[in-house]
PDB file of N, CA and C in Angstrom:
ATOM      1  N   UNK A   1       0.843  -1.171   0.000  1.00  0.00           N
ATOM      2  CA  UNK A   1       0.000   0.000   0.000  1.00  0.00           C
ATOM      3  C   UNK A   1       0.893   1.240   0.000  1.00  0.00           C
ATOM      4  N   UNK A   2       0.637   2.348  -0.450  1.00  0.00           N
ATOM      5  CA  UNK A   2       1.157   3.484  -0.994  1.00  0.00           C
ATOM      6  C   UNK A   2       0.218   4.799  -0.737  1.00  0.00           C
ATOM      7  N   UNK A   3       1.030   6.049  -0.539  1.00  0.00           N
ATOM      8  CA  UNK A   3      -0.319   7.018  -0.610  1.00  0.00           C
ATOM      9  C   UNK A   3       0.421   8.148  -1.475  1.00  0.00           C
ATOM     10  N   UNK A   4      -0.284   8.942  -1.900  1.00  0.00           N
ATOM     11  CA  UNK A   4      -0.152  10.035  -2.635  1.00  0.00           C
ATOM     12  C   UNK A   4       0.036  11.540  -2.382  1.00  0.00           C
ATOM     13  N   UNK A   5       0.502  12.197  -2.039  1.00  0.00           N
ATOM     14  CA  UNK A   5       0.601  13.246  -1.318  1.00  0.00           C
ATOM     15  C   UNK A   5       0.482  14.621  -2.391  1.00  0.00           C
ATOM     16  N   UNK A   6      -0.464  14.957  -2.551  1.00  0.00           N
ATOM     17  CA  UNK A   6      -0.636  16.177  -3.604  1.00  0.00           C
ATOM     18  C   UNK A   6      -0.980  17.420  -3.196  1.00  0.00           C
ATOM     19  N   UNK A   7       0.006  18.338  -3.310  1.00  0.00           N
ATOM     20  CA  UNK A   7      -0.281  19.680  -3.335  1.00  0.00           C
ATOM     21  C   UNK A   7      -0.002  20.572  -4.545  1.00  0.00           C
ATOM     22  N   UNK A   8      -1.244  21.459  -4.568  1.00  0.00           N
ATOM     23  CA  UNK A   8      -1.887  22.101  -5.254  1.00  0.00           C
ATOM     24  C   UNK A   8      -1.610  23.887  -4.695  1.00  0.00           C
ATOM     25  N   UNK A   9      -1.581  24.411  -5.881  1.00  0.00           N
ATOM     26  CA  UNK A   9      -0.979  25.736  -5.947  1.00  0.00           C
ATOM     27  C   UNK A   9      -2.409  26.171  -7.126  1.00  0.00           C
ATOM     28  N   UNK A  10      -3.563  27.123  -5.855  1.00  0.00           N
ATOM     29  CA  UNK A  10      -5.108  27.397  -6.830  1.00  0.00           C
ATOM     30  C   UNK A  10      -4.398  29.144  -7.577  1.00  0.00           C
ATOM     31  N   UNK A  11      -5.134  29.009  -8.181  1.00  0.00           N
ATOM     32  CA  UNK A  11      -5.178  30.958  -8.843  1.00  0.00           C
ATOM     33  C   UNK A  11      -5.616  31.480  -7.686  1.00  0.00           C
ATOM     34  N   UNK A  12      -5.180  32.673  -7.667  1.00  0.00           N
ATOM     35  CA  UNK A  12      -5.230  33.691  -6.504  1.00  0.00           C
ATOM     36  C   UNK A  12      -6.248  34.473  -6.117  1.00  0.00           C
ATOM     37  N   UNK A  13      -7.248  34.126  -5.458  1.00  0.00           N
ATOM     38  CA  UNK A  13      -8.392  34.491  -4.853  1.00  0.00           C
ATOM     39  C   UNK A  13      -9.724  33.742  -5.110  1.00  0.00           C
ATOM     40  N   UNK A  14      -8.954  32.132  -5.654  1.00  0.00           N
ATOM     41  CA  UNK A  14      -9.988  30.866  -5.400  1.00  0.00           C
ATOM     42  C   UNK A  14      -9.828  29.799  -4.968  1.00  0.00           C
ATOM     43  N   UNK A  15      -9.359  29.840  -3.981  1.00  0.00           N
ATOM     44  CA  UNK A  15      -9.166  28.439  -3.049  1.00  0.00           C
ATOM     45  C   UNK A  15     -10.644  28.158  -2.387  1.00  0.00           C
ATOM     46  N   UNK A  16     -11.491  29.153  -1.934  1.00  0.00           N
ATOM     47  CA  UNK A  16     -12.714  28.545  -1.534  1.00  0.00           C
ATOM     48  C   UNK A  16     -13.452  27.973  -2.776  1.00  0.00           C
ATOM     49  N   UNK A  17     -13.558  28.525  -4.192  1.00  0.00           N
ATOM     50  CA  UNK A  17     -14.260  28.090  -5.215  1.00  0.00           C
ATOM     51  C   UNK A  17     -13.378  26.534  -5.471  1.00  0.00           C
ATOM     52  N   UNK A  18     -12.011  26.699  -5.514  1.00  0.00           N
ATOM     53  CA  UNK A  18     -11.396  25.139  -5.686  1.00  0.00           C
ATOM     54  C   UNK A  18     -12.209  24.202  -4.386  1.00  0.00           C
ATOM     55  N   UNK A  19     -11.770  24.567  -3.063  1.00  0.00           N
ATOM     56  CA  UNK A  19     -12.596  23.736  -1.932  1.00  0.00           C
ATOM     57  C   UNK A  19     -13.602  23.420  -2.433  1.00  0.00           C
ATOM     58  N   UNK A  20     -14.839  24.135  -2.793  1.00  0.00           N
ATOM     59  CA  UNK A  20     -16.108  23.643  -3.108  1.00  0.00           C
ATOM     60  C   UNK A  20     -15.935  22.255  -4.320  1.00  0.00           C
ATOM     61  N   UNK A  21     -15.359  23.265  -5.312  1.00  0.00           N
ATOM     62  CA  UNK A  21     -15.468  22.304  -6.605  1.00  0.00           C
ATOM     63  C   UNK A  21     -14.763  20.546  -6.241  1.00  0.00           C
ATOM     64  N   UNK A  22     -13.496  20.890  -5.362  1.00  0.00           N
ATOM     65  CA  UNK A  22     -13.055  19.028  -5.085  1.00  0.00           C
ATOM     66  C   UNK A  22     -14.129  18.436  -3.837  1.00  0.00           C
ATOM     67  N   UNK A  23     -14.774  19.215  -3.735  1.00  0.00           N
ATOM     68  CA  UNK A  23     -15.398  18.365  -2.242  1.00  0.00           C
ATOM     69  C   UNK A  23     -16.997  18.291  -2.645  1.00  0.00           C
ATOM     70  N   UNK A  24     -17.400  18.857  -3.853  1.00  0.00           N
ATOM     71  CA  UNK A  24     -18.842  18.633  -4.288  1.00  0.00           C
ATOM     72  C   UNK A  24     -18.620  18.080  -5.850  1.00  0.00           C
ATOM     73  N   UNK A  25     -17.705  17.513  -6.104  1.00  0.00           N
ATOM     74  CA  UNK A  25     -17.799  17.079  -7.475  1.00  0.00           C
ATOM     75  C   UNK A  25     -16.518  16.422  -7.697  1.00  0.00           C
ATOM     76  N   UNK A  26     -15.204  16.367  -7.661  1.00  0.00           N
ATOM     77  CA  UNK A  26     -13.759  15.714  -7.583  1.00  0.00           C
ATOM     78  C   UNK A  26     -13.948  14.891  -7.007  1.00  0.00           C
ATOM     79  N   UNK A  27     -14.152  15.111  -5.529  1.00  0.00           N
ATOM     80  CA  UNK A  27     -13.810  14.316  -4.756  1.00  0.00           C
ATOM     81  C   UNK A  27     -15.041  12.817  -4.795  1.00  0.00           C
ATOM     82  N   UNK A  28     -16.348  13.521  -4.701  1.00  0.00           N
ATOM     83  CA  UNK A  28     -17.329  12.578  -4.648  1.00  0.00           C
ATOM     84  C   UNK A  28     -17.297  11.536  -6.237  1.00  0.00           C
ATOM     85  N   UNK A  29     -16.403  12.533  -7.411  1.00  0.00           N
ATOM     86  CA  UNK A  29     -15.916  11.662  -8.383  1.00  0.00           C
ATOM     87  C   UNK A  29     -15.476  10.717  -8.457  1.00  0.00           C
ATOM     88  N   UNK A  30     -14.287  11.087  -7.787  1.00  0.00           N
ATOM     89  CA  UNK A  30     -13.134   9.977  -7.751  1.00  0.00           C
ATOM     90  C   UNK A  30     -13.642   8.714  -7.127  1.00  0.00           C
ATOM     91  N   UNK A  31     -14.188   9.239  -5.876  1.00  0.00           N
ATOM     92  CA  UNK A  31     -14.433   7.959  -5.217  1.00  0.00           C
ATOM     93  C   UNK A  31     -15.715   6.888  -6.044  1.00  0.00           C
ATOM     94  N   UNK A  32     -16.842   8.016  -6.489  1.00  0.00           N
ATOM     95  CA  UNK A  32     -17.295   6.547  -7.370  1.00  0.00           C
ATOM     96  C   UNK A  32     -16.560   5.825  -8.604  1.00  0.00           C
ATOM     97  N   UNK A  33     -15.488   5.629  -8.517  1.00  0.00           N
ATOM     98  CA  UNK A  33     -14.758   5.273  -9.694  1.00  0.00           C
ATOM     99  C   UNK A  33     -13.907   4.064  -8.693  1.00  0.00           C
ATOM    100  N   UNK A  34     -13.798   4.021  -7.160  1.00  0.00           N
ATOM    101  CA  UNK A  34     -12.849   3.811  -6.339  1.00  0.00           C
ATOM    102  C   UNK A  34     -11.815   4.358  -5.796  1.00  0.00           C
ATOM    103  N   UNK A  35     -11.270   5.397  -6.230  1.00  0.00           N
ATOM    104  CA  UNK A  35     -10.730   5.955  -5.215  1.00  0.00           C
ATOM    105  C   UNK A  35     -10.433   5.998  -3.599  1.00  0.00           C
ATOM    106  N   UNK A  36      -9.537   5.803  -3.102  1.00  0.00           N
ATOM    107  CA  UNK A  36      -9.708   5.752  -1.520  1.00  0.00           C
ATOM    108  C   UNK A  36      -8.863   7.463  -1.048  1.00  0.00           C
ATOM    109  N   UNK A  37     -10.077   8.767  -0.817  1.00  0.00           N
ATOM    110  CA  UNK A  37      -9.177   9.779  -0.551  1.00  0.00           C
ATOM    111  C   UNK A  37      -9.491   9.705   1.117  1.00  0.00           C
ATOM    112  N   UNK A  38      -7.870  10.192   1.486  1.00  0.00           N
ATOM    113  CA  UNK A  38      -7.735   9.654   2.689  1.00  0.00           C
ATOM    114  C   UNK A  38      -7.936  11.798   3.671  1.00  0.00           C
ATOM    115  N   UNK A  39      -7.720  12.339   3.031  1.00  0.00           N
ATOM    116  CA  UNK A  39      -7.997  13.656   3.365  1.00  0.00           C
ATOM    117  C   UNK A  39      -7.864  14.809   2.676  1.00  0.00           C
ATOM    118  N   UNK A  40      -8.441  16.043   2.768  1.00  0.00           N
ATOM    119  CA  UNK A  40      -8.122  17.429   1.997  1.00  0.00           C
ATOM    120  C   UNK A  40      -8.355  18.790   3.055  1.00  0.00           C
ATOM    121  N   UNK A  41      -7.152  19.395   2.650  1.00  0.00           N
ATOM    122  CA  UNK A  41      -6.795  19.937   3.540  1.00  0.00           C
ATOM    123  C   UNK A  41      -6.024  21.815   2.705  1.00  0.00           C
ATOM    124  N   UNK A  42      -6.743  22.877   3.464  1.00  0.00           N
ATOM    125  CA  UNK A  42      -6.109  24.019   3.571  1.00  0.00           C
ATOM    126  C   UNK A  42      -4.973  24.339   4.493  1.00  0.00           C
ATOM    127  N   UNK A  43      -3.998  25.539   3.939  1.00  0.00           N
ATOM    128  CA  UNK A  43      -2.981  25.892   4.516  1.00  0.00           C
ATOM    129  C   UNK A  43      -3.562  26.983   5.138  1.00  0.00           C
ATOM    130  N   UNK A  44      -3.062  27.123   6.823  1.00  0.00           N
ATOM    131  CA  UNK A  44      -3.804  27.886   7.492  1.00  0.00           C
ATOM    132  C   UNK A  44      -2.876  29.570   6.767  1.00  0.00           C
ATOM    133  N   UNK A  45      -1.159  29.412   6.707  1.00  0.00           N
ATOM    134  CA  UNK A  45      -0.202  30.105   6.699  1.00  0.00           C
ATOM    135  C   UNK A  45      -0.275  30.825   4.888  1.00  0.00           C
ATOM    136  N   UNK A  46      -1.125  29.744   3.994  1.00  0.00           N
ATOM    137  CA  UNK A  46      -0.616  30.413   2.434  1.00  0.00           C
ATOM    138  C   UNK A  46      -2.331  30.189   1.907  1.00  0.00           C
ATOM    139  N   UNK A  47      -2.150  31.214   1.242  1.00  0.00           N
ATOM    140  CA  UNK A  47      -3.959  31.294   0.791  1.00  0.00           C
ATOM    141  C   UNK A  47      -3.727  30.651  -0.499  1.00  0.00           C
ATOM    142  N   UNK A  48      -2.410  30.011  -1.246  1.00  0.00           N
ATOM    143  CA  UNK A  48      -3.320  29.484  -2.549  1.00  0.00           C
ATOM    144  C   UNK A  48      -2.888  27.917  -2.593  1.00  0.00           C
ATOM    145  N   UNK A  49      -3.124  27.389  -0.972  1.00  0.00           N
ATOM    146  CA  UNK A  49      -2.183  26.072  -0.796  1.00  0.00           C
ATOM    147  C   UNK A  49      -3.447  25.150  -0.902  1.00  0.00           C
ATOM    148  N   UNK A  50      -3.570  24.339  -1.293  1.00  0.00           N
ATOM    149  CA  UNK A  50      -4.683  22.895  -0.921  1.00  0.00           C
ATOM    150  C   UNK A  50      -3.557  21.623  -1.194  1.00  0.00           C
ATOM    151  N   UNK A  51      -3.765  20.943  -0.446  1.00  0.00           N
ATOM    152  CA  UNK A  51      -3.388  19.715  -0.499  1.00  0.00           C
ATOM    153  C   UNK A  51      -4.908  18.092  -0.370  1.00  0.00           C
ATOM    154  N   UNK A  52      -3.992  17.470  -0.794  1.00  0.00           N
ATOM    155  CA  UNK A  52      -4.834  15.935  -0.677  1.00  0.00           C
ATOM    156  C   UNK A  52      -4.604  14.930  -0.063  1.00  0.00           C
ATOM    157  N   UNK A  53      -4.714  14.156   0.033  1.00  0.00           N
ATOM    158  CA  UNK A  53      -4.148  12.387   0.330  1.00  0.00           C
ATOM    159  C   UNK A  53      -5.303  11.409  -0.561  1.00  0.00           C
ATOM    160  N   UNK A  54      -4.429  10.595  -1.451  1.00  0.00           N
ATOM    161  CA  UNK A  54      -5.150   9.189  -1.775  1.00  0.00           C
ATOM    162  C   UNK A  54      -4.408   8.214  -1.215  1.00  0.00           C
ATOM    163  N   UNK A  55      -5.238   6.577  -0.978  1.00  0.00           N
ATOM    164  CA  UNK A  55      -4.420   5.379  -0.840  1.00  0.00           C
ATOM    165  C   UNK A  55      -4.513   4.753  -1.754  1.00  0.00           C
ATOM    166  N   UNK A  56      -3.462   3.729  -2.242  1.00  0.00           N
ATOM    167  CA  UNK A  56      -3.344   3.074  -3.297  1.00  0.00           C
ATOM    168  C   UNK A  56      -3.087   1.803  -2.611  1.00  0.00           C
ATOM    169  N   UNK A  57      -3.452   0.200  -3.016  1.00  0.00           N
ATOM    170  CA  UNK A  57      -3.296  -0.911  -2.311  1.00  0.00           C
ATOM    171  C   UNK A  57      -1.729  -1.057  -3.385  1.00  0.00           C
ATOM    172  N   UNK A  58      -1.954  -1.032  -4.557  1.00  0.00           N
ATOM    173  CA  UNK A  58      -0.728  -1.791  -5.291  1.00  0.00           C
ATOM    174  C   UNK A  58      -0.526  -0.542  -6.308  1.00  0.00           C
ATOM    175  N   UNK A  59       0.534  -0.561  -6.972  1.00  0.00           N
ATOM    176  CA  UNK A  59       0.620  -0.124  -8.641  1.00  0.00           C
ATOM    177  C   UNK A  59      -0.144  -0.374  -9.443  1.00  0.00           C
ATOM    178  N   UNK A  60      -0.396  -1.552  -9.692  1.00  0.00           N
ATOM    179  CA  UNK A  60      -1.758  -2.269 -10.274  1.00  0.00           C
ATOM    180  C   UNK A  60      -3.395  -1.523 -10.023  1.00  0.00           C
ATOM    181  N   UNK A  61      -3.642  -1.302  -8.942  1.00  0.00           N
ATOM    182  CA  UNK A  61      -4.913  -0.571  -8.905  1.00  0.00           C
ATOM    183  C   UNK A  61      -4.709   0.842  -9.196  1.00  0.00           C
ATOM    184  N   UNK A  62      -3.523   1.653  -8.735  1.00  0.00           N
ATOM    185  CA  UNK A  62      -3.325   3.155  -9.296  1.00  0.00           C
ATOM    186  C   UNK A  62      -3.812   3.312 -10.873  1.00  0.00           C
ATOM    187  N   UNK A  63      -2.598   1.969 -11.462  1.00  0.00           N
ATOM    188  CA  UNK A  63      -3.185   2.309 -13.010  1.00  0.00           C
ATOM    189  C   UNK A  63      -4.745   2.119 -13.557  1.00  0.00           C
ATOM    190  N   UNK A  64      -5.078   1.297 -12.922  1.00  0.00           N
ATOM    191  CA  UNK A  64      -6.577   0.853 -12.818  1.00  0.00           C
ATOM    192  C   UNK A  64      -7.170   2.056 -12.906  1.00  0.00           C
ATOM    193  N   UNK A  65      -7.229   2.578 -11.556  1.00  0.00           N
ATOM    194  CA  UNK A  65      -8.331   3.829 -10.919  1.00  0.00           C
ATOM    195  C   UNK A  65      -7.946   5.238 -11.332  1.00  0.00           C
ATOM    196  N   UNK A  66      -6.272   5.609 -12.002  1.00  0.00           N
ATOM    197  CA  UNK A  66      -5.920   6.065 -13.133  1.00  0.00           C
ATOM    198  C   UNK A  66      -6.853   6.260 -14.208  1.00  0.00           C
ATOM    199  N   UNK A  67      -6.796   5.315 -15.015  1.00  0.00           N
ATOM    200  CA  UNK A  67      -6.918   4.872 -16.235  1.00  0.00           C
ATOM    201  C   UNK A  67      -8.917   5.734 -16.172  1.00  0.00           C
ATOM    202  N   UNK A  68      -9.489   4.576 -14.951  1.00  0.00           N
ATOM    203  CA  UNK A  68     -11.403   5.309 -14.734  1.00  0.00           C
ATOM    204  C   UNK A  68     -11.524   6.760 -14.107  1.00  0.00           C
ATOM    205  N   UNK A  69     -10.552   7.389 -14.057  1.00  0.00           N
ATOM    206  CA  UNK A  69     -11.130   8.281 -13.479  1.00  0.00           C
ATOM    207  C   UNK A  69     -10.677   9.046 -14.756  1.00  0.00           C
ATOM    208  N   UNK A  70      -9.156   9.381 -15.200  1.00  0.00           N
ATOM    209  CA  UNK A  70      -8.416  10.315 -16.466  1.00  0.00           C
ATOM    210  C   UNK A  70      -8.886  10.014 -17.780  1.00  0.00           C
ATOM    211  N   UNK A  71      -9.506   9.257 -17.892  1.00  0.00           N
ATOM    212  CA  UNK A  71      -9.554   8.828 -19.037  1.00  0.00           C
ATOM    213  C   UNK A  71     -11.021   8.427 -19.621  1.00  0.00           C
ATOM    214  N   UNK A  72     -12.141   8.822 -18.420  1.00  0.00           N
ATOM    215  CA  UNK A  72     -13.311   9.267 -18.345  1.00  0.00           C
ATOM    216  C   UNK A  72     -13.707  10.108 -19.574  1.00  0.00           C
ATOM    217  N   UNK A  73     -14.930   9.640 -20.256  1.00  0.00           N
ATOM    218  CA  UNK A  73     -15.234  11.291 -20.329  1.00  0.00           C
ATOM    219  C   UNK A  73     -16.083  12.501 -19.696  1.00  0.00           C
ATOM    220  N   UNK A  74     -15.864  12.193 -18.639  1.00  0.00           N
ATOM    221  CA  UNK A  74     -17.287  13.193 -17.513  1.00  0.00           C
ATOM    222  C   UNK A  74     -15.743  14.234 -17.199  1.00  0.00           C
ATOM    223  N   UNK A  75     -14.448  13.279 -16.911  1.00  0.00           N
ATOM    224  CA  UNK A  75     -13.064  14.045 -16.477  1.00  0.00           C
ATOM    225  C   UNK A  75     -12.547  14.865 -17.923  1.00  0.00           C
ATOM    226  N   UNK A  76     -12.412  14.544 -18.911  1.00  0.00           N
ATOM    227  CA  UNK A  76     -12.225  15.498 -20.108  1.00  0.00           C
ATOM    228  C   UNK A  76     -13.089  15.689 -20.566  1.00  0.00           C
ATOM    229  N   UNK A  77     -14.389  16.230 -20.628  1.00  0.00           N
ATOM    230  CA  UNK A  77     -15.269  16.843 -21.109  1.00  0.00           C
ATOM    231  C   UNK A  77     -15.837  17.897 -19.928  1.00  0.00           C
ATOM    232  N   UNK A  78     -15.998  17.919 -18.912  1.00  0.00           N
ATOM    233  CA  UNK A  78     -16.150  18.368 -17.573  1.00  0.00           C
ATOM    234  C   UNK A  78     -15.149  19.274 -16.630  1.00  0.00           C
ATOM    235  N   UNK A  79     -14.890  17.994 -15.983  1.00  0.00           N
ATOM    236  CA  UNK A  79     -14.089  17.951 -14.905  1.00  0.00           C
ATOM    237  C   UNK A  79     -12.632  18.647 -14.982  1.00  0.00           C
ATOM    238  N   UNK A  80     -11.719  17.930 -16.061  1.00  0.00           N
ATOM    239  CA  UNK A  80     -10.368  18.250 -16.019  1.00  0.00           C
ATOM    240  C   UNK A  80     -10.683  19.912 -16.504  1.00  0.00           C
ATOM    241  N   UNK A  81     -11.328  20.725 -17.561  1.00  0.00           N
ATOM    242  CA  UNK A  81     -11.176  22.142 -17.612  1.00  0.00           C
ATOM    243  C   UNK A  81     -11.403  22.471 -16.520  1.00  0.00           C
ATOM    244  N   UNK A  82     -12.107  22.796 -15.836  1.00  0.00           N
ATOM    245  CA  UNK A  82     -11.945  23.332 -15.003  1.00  0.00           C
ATOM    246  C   UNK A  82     -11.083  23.630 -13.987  1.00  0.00           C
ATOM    247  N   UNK A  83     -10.279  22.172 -13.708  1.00  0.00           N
ATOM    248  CA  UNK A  83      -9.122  22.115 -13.213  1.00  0.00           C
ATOM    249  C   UNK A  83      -8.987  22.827 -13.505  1.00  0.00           C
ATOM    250  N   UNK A  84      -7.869  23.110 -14.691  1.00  0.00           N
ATOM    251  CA  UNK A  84      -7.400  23.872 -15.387  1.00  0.00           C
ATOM    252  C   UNK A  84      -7.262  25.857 -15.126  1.00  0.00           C
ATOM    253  N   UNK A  85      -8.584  25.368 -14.934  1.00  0.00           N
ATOM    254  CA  UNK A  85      -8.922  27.105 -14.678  1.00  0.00           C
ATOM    255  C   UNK A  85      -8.547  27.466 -13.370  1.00  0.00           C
ATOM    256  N   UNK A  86      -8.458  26.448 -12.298  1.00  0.00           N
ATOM    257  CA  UNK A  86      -8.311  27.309 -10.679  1.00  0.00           C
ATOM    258  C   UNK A  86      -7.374  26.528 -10.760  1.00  0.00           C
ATOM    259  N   UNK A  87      -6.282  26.119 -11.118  1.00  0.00           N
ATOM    260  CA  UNK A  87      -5.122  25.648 -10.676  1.00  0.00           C
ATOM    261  C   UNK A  87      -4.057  26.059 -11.148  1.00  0.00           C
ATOM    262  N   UNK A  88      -2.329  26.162 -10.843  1.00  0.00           N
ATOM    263  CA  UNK A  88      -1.408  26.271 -11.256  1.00  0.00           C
ATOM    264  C   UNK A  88      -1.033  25.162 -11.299  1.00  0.00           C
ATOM    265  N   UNK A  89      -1.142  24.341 -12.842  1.00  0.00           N
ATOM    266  CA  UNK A  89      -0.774  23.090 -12.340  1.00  0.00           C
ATOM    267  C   UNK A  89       0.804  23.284 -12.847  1.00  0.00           C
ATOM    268  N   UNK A  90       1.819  24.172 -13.053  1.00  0.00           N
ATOM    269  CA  UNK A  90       3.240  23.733 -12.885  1.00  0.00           C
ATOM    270  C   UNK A  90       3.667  24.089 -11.725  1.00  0.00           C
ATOM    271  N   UNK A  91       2.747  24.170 -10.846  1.00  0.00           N
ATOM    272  CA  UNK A  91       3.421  24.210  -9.111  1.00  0.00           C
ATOM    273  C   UNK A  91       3.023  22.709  -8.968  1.00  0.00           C
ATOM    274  N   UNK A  92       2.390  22.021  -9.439  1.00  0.00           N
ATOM    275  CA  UNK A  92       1.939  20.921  -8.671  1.00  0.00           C
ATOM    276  C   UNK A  92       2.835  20.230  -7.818  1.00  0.00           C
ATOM    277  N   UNK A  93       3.006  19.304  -6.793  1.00  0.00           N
ATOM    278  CA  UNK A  93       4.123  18.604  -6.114  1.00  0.00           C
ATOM    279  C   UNK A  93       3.153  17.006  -5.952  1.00  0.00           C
ATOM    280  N   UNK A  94       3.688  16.475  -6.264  1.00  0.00           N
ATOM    281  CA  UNK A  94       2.645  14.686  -5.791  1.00  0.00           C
ATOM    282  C   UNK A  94       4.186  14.438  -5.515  1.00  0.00           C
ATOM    283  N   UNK A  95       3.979  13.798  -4.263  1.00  0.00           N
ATOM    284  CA  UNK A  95       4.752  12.826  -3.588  1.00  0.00           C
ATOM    285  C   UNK A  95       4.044  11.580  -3.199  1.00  0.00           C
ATOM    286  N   UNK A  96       5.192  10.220  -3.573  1.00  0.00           N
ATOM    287  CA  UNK A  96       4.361   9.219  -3.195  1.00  0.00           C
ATOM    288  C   UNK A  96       4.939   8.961  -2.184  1.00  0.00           C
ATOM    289  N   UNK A  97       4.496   8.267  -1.229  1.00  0.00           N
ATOM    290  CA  UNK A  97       4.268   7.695   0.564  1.00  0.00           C
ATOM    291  C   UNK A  97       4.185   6.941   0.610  1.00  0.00           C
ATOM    292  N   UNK A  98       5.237   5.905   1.387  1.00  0.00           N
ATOM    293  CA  UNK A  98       4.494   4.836   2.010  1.00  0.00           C
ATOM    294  C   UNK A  98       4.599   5.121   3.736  1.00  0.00           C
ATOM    295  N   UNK A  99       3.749   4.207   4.235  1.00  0.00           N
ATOM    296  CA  UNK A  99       3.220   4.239   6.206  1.00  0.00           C
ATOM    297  C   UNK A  99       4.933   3.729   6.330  1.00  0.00           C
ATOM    298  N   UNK A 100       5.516   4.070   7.484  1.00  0.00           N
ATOM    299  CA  UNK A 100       5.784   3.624   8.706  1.00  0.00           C
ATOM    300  C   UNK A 100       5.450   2.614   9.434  1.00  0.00           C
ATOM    301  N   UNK A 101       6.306   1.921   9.878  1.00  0.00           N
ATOM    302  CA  UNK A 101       5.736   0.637  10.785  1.00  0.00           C
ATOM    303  C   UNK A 101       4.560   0.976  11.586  1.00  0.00           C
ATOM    304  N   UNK A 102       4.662   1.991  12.267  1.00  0.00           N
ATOM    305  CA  UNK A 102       3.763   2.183  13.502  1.00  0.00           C
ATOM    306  C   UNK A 102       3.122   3.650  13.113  1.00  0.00           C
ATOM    307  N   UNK A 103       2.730   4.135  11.658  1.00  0.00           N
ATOM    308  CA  UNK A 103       1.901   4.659  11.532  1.00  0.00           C
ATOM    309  C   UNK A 103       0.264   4.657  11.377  1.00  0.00           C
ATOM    310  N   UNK A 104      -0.375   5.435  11.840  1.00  0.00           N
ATOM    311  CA  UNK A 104      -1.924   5.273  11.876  1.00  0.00           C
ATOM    312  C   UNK A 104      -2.542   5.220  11.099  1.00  0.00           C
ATOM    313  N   UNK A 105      -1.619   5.826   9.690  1.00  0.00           N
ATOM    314  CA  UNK A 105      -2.089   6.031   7.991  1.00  0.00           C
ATOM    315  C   UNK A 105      -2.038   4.398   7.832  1.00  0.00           C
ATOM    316  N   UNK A 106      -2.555   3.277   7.968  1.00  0.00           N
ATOM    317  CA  UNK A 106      -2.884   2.044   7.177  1.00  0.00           C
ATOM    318  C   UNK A 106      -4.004   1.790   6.336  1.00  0.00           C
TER     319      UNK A 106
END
């Protein structure tokens, strides 16, 4: 198991319109596709910070749940412009994660 660590750099004076849009439509996306998002989260210190967490069991299901969610067309006909529009996506940062022996993230 693996997790994903994504932070996001929104256009400047829409991080509440990004909040809305991943938590009433992204997020409830992803997950009917399978997705496992493990949290989303604002920077108290930078106004154009959002971050995420997904879990992944293997490589094998990433490309899987990859493949149904990007390659959708509700995500390129929809979904991904908009991205587009409230995001800087050449700030993006994804780091992948794995738990710690004795972490609580399992």
């Amino acid at each position: 198991m693996f997790f994903e660590l994504r932070q996001y750099r929104v256009v400047d004076g829409k991080r509440a319109e990004w909040v809305k849009f991943m938590e009433s439509e992204i997020i409830p996306f992803q997950a009917s596709k399978g997705m496992t998002i493990f949290g989303s989260f604002v920077a108290e210190e930078e106004d154009d910070l959002y971050v995420w967490i997904r879990r992944f069991d293997s490589e094998e299901e990433k490309e899987r749940l990859y493949k149904a969610v990007y390659d959708s067309d509700e995500w390129k006909n929809d979904i991904g412009p908009r991205v587009r529009e409230l995001l800087d996506r050449d700030r993006m940062v994804i780091t992948r994660l794995e738990a710690t022996p004795h972490s609580l993230m399992q």
